[in-house]
Protein backbone atom coordinates (compact mmCIF):
# COMPACT_ATOMS: atom_id res chain seq x y z
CA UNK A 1 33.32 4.14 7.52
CA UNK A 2 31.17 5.78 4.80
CA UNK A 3 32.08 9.62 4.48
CA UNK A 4 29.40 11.99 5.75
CA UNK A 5 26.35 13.38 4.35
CA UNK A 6 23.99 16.09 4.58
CA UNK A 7 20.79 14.74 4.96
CA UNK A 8 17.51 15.71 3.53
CA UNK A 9 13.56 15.59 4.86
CA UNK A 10 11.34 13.04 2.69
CA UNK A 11 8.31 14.29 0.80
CA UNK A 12 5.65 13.26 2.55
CA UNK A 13 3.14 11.67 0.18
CA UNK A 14 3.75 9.92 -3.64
CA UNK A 15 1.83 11.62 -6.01
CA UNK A 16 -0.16 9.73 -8.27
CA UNK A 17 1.39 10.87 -11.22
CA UNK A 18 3.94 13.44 -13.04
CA UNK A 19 4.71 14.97 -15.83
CA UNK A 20 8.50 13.33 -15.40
CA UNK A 21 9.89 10.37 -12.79
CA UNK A 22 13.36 10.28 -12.13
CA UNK A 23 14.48 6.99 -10.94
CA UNK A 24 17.78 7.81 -8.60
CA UNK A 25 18.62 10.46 -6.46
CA UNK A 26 22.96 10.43 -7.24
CA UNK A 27 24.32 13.69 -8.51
CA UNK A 28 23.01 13.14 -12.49
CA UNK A 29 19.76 12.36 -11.08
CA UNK A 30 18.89 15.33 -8.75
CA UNK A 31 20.48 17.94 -11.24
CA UNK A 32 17.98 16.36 -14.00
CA UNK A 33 14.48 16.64 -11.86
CA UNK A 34 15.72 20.35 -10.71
CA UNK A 35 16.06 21.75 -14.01
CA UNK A 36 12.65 19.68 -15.59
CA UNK A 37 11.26 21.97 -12.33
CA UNK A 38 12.88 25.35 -13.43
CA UNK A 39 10.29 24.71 -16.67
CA UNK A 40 7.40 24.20 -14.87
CA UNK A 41 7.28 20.06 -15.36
CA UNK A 42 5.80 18.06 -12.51
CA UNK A 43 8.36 15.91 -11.49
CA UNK A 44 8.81 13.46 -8.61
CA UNK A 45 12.06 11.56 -7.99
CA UNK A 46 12.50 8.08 -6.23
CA UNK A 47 15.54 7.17 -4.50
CA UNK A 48 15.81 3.77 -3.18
CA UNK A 49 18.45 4.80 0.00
CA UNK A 50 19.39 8.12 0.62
CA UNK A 51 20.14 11.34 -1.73
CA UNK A 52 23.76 11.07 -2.78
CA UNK A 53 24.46 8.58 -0.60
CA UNK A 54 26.46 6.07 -3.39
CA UNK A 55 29.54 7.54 -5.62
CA UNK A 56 27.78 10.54 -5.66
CA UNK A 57 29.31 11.06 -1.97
CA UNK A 58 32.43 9.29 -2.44
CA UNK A 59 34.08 10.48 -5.07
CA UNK A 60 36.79 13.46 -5.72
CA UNK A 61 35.17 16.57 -5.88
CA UNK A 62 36.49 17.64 -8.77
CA UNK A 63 34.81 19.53 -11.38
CA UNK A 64 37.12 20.35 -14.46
CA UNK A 65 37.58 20.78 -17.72
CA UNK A 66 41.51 19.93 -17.98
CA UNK A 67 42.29 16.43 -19.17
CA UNK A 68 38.59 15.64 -20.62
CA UNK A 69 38.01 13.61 -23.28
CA UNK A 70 36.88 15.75 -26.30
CA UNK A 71 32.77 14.48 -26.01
CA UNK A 72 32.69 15.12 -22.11
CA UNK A 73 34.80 18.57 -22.68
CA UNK A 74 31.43 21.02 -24.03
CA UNK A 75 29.61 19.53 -20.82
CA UNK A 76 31.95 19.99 -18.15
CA UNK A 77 32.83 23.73 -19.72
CA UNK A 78 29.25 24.14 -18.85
CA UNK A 79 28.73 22.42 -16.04
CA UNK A 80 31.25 24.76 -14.14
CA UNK A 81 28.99 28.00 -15.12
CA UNK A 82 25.89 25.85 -13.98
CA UNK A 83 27.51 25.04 -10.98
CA UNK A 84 28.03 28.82 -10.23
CA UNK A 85 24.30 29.81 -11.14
CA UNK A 86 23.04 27.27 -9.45
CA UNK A 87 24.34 28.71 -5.97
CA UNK A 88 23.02 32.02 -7.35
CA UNK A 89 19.78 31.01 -7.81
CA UNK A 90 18.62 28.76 -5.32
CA UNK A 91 21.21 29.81 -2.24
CA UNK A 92 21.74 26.30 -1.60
CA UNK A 93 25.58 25.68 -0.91
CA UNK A 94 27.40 22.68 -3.32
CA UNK A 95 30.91 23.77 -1.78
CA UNK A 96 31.41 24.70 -4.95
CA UNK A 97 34.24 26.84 -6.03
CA UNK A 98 36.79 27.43 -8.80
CA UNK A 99 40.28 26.91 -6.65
CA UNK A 100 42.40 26.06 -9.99
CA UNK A 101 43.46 22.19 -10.05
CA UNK A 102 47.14 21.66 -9.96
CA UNK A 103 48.73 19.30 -11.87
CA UNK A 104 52.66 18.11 -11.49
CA UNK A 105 54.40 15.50 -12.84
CA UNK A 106 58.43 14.17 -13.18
CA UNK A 107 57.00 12.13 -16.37
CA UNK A 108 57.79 13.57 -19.85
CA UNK A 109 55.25 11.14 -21.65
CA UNK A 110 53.04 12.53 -19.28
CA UNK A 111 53.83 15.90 -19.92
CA UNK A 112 53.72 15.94 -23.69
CA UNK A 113 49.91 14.44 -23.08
CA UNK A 114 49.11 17.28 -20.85
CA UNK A 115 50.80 19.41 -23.59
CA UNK A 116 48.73 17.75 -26.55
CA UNK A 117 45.60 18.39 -24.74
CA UNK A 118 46.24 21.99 -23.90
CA UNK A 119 46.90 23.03 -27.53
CA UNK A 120 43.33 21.19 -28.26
CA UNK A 121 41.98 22.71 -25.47
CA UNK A 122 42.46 26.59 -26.59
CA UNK A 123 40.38 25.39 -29.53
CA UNK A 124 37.88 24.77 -26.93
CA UNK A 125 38.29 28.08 -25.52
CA UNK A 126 39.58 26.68 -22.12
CA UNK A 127 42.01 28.36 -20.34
CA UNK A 128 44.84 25.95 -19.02
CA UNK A 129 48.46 26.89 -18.45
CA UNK A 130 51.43 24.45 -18.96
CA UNK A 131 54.29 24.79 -16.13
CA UNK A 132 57.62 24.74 -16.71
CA UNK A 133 59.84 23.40 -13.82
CA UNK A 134 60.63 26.73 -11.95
CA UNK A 135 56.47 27.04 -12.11
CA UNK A 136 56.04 23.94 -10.84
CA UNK A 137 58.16 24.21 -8.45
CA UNK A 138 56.76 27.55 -7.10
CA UNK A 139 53.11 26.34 -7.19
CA UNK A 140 54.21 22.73 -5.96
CA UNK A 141 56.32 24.09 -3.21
CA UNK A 142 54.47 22.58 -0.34
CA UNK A 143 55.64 19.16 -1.28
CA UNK A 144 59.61 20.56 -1.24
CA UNK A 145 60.66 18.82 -4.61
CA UNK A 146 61.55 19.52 -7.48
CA UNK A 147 59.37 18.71 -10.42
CA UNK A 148 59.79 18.85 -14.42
CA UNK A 149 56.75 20.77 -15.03
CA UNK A 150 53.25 20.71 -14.56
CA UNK A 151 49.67 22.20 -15.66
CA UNK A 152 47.72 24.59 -13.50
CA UNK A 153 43.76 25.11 -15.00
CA UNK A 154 42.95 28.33 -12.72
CA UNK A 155 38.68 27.56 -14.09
CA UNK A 156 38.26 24.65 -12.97
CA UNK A 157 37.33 24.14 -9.28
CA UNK A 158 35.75 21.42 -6.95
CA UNK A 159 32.66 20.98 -4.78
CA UNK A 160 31.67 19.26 -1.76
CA UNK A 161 30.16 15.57 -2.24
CA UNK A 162 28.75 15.55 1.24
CA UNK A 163 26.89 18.67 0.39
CA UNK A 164 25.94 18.69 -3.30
CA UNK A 165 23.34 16.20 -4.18
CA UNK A 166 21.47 16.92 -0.93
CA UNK A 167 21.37 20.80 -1.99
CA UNK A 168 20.28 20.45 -5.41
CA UNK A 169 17.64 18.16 -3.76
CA UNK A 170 16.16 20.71 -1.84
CA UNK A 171 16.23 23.17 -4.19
CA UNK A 172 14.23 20.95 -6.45
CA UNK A 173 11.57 21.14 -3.35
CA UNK A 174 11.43 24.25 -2.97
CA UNK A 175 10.22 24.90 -6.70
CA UNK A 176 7.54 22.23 -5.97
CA UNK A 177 8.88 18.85 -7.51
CA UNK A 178 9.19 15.67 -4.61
CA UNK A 179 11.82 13.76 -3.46
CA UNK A 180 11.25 10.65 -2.25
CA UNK A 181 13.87 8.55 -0.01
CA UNK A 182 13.53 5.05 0.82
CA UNK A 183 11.46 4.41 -1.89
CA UNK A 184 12.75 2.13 -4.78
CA UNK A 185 12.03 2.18 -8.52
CA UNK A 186 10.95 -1.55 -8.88
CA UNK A 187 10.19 -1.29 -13.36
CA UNK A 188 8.74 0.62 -15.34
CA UNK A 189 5.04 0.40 -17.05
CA UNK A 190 4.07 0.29 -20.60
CA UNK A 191 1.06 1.05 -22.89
CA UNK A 192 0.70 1.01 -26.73
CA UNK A 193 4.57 0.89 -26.61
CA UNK A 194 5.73 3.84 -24.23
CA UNK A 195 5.98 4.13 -20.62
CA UNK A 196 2.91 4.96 -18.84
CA UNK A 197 4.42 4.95 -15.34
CA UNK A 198 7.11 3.93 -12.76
CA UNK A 199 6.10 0.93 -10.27
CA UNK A 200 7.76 2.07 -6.91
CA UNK A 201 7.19 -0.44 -3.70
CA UNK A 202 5.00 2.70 -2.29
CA UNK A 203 2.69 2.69 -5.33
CA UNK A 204 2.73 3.62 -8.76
CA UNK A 205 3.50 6.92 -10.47
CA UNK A 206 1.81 7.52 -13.80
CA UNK A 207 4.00 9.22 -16.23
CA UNK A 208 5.01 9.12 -19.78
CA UNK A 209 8.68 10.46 -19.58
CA UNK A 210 11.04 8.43 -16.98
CA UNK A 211 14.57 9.21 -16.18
CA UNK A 212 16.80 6.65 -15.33
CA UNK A 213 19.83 8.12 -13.45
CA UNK A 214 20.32 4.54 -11.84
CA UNK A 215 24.35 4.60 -11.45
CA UNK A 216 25.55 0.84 -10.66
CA UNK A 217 21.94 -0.36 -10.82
CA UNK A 218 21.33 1.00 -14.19
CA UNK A 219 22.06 -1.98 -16.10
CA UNK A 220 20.61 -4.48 -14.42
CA UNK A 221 17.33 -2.56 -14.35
CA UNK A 222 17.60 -2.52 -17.91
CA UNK A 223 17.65 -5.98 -17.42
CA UNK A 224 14.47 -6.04 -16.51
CA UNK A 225 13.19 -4.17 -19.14
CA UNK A 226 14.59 -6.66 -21.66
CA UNK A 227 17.58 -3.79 -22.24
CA UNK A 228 21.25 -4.58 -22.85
CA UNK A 229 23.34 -1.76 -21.44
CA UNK A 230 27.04 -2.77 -21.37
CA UNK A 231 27.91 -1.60 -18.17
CA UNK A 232 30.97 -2.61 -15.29
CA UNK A 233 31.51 -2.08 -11.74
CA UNK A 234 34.97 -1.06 -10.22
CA UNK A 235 35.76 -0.35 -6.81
CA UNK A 236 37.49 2.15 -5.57
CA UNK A 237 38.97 3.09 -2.46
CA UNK A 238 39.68 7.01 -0.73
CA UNK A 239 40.57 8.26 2.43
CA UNK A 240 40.16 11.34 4.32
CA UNK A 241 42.61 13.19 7.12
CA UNK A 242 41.72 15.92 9.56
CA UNK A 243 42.90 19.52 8.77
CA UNK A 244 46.47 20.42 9.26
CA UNK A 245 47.89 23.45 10.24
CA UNK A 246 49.56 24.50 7.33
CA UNK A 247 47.70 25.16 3.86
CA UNK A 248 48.08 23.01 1.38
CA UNK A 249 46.72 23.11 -2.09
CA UNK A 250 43.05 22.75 -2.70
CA UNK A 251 43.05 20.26 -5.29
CA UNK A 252 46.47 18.50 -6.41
CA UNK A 253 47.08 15.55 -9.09
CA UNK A 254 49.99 13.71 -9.08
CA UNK A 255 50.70 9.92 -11.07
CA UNK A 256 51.78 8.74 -6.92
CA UNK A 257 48.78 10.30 -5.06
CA UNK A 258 45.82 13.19 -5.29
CA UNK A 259 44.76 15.34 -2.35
CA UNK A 260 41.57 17.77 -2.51
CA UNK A 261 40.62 20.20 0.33
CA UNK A 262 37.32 19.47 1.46
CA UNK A 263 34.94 22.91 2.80
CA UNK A 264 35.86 21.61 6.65
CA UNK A 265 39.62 21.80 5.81
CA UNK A 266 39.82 17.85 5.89
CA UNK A 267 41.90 16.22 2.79
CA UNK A 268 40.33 14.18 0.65
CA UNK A 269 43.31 11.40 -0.64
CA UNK A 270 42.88 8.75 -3.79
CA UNK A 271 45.74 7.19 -6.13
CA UNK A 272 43.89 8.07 -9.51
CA UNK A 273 43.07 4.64 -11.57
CA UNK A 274 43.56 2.36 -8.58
CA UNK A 275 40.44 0.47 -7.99
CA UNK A 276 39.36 -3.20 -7.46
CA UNK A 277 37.57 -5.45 -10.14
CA UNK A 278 35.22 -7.42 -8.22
CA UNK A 279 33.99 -10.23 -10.60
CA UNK A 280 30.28 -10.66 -10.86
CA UNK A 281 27.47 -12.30 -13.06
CA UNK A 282 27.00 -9.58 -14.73
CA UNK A 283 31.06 -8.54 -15.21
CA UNK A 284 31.38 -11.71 -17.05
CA UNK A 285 28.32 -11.10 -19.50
CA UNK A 286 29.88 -7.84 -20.50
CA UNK A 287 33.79 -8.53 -19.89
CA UNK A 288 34.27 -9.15 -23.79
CA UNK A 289 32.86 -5.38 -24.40
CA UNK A 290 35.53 -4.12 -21.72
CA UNK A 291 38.71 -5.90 -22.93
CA UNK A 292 40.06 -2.81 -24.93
CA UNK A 293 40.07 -0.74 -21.49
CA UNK A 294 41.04 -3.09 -18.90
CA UNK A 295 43.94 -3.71 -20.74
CA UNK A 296 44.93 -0.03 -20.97
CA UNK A 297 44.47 0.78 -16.86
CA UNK A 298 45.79 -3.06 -16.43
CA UNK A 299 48.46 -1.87 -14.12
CA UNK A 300 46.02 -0.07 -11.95
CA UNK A 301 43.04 -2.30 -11.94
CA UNK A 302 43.33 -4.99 -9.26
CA UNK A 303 41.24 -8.48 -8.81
CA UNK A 304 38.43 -7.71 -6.23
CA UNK A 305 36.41 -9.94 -4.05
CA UNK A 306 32.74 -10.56 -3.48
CA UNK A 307 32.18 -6.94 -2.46
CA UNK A 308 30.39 -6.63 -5.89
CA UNK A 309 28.46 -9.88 -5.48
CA UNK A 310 27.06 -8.88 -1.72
CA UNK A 311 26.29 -5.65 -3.34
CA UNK A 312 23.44 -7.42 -5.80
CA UNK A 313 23.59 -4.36 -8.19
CA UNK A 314 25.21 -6.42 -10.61
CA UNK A 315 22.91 -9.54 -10.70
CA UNK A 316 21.20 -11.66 -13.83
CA UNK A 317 18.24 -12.34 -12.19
CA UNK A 318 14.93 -11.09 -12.83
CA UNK A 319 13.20 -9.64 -10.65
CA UNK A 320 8.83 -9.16 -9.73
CA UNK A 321 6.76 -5.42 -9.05
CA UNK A 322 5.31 -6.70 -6.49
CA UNK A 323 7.61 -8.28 -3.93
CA UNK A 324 11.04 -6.66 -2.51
CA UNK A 325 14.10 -6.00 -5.33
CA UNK A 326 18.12 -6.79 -4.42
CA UNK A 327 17.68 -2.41 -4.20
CA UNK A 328 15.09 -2.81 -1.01
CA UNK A 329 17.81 -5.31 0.10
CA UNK A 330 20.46 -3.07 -0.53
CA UNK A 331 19.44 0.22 -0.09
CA UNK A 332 22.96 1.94 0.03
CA UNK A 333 25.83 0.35 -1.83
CA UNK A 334 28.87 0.41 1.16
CA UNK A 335 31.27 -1.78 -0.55
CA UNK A 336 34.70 -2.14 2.06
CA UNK A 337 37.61 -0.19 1.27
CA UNK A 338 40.54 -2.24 -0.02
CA UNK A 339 43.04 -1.67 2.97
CA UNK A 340 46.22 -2.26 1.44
CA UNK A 341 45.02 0.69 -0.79
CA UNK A 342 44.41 2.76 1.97
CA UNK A 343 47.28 2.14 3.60
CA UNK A 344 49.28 3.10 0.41
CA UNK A 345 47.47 5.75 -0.38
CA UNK A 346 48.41 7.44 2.80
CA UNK A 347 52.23 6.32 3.20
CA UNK A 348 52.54 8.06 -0.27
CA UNK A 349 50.66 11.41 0.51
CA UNK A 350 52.86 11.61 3.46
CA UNK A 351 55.84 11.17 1.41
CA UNK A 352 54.68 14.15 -0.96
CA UNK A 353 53.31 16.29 1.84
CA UNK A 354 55.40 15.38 4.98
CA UNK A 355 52.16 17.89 6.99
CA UNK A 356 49.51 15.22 6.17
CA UNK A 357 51.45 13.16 8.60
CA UNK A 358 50.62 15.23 11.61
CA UNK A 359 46.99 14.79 10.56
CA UNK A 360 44.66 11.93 11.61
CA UNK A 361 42.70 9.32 9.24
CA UNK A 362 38.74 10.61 9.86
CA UNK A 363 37.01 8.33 7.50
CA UNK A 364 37.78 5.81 4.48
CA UNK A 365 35.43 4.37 2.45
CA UNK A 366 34.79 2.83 -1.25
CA UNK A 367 32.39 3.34 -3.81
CA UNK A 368 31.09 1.40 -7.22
CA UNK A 369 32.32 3.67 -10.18
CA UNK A 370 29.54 2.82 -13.18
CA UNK A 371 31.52 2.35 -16.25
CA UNK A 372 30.75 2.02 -19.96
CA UNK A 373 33.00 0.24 -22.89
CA UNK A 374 34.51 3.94 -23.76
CA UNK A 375 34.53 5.41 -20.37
CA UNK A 376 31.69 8.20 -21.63
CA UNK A 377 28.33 7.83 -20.37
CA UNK A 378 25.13 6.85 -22.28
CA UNK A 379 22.49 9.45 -22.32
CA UNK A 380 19.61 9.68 -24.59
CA UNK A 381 16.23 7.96 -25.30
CA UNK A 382 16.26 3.91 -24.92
CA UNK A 383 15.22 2.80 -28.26
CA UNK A 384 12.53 0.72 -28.72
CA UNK A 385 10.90 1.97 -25.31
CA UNK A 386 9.61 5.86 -26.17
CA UNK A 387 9.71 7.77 -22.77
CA UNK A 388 12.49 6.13 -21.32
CA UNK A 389 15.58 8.24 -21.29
CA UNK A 390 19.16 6.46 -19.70
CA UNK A 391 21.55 8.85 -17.96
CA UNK A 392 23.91 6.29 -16.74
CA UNK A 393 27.82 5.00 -16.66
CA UNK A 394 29.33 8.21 -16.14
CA UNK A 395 33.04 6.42 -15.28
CA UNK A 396 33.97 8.18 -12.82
CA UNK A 397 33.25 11.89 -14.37
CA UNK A 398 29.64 12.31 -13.32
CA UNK A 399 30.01 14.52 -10.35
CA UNK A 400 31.94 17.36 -12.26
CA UNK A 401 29.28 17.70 -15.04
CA UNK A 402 26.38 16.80 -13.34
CA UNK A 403 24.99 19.90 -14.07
CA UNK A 404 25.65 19.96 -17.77
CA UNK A 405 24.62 16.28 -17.64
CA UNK A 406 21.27 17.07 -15.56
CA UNK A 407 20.39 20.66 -17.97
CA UNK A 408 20.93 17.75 -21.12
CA UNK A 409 18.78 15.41 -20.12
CA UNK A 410 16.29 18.03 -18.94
CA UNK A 411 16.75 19.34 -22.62
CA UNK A 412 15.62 16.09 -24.36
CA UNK A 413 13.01 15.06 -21.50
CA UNK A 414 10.83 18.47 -21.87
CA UNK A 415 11.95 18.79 -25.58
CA UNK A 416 13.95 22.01 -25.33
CA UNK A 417 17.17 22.93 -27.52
CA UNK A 418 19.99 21.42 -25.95
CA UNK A 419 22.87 22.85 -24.18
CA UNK A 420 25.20 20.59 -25.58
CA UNK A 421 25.08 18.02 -28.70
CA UNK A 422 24.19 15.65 -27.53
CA UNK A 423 25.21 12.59 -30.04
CA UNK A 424 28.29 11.29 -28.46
CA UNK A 425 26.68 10.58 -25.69
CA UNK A 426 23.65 8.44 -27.33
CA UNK A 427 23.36 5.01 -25.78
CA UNK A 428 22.58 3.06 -29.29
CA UNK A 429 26.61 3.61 -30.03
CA UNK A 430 27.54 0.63 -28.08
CA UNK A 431 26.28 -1.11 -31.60
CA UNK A 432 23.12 -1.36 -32.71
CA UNK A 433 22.95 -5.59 -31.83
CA UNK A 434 23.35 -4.21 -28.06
CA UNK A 435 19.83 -2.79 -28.06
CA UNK A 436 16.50 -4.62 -27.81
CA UNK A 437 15.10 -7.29 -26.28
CA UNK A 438 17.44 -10.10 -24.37
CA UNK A 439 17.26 -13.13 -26.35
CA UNK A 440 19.30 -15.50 -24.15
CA UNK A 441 21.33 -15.77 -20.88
């Protein structure tokens, strides 16, 4: 069972053009089109399900700083003050708010990582503390062990995936941009070079500035467009259990299990790295490009099935304007939760918090995470297509910064300074011979 949703009213009518087009309607997507709004940009975005309804609804929650890599670590510092301003400006509710995520472990490699990254991080100016054992203990009592220290990072915080996308959504109506459901991004026009509009299967949008905030579709509708975007599917599996009358902490890591209080008081539960590779056309074109990581998370990444092949985000094919895509097929990616995951998943987050075991399973569910070679997502202009900007493989991290991500690519769509620099995140660095037109198959 998918997790819920808040869900949104359609605009009623595609407009025949706009300054911007933002092609998907996931977290990255929705925070991009609401701030190319707050500067007075026309902008109209096409979703080809629902808002949020993919791994922007079935992920975490968590929005941190602690434990980023050193690119992602200036966005997410943002992001959290953008999520914050965001409910002060619009009144929309995210769930967001800045609980402090707990981290414990019994592992002293572990530890001296968390350590490592704590001393770079007060270069960073984030706040993180390490825990000795009696701390851990004391902040970690709910689980009634004992545990050789820990990290608490009292900034960062988590929001609500049911609510998030959704409310940035409407908030982007409100200041006058559209948001259209239902209605899927089939390519993307040219003239003289650059894009001169968006071919939806409602009609087509003029524009000269397109977004593409595509998550697991983004590569193959670079495809399309004759674009080589290394990109990979994994599947990952989370449950959720009804309240429980004791409180528990709002957001706890550890290497066996994680747990994060949803708004509702349900728990959110997910072993961290565990996932399912389902093999797929397009896995195999790129599988050379993703050797290096699969090989680091090989004791967490499992074979999948043909979850990704049903899915038909990760297809070779081409595909016309003007007859239905695999998206009109597919209009919400509901891959099925791996079972024996769940199962685990829960057995251990009883073990750690004997509570959860008076609570009942509500919902569990799996979604695609979009991953790139380095695990860091590719955002910047396409090169050799002007007016095409990629916002896409975000590997698992996109919720947290989505508003850092969405205020950057806002920021090179409408030509503004940026918040953040944004060169580690350009897509060309996944070598230059990845870019340009597909020569064979």
């Amino acid at each position: 069972m998918s997790p819920p949703l808040n869900h949104i009213q359609t605009s009623p009518t595609l407009p025949a053009a706009a300054d911007v087009v933002v092609i998907g309607g996931g977290i990255i997507g929705v925070f991009a089109a609401y701030y190319v709004a707050r500067r007075g940009f026309s902008v109209a975005l096409v979703e080809k399900g629902r808002i949020g309804a993919e791994q922007s609804s079935r992920n975490w929650g968590w929005c941190r700083q602690q434990n980023r890599d050193a690119r992602e670590l200036p966005m997410a510092s943002k992001s959290l003050d953008l999520w914050e301003r965001f409910a002060a400006e619009t009144g929309e509710d995210t769930g967001f708010h800045r609980c402090g995520l707990l981290y414990l472990s019994n592992d002293e490699a572990e530890l001296s990582r968390w350590s490592s990254w704590g001393d770079f991080a007060k270069t960073a100016g984030v706040t993180t503390y390490m825990l000795d054992s009696r701390q851990a203990g004391q902040r970690g009592q709910a689980t009634g062990r004992s545990w050789k220290g820990g990290v608490f990072s009292p900034s960062d915080g988590t929001a609500d995936p049911a609510k998030a996308a959704p409310a940035v959504a409407t908030a982007l109506m409100k200041l006058g941009g559209s948001v259209h459901q239902h209605c899927a991004a089939r390519g993307v026009e040219s003239e003289g070079g650059r894009v001169s509009g968006v071919v939806t299967e409602a009609g087509v949008i003029k524009t000269r500035t397109a977004i593409l905030a595509g998550g697991a579709w983004a590569s193959s509708f670079c495809r399309q467009l004759g674009i080589r975007f290394p990109q990979a599917s994994i599947r990952q599996s989370i449950l959720s259990v009804s309240p429980v009358g004791h409180r528990l902490p709002d957001a706890l890591f550890t290497s066996g299990v994680s747990i994060t209080r949803r708004n509702d008081g349900r728990y959110a539960l997910a072993i961290s790295g565990r996932a399912r590779v389902d093999v797929t056309p397009q896995f195999m074109r790129f599988a050379p490009q993703f050797v290096p990581m699969f090989a680091k998370r090989w004791r967490s990444l499992l074979p999948g099935g043909l979850e990704g092949i049903r899915g038909g985000h990760e297809t070779l094919k081409r595909w016309r304007l003007d007859a239905p895509t695999p998206m009109e097929r597919v209009r919400i990616l509901d891959p099925k939760p791996d079972l024996p995951t769940i199962k685990e998943t829960h057995r251990r987050a009883v073990e750690l918090l004997p509570e959860l075991g008076q609570a009942e399973i509500t919902h569990a569910w799996a979604g695609f995470v979009d991953s790139t070679p380095d695990g860091v997502p590719g955002i910047g202009q396409v090169p050799g297509m002007p007016g095409l900007i990629l916002a896409a493989g975000f590997s698992g991290h996109g919720f947290g910064i989505g508003p850092g991500a969405g205020h950057l690519i806002a920021d090179l769509a409408t030509g503004a300074e940026p918040i953040v620099d944004p060169t580690p995140y350009r897509p060309s660095r996944f070598s230059d011979s990845a870019w340009g037109k597909v020569a064979d198959f």
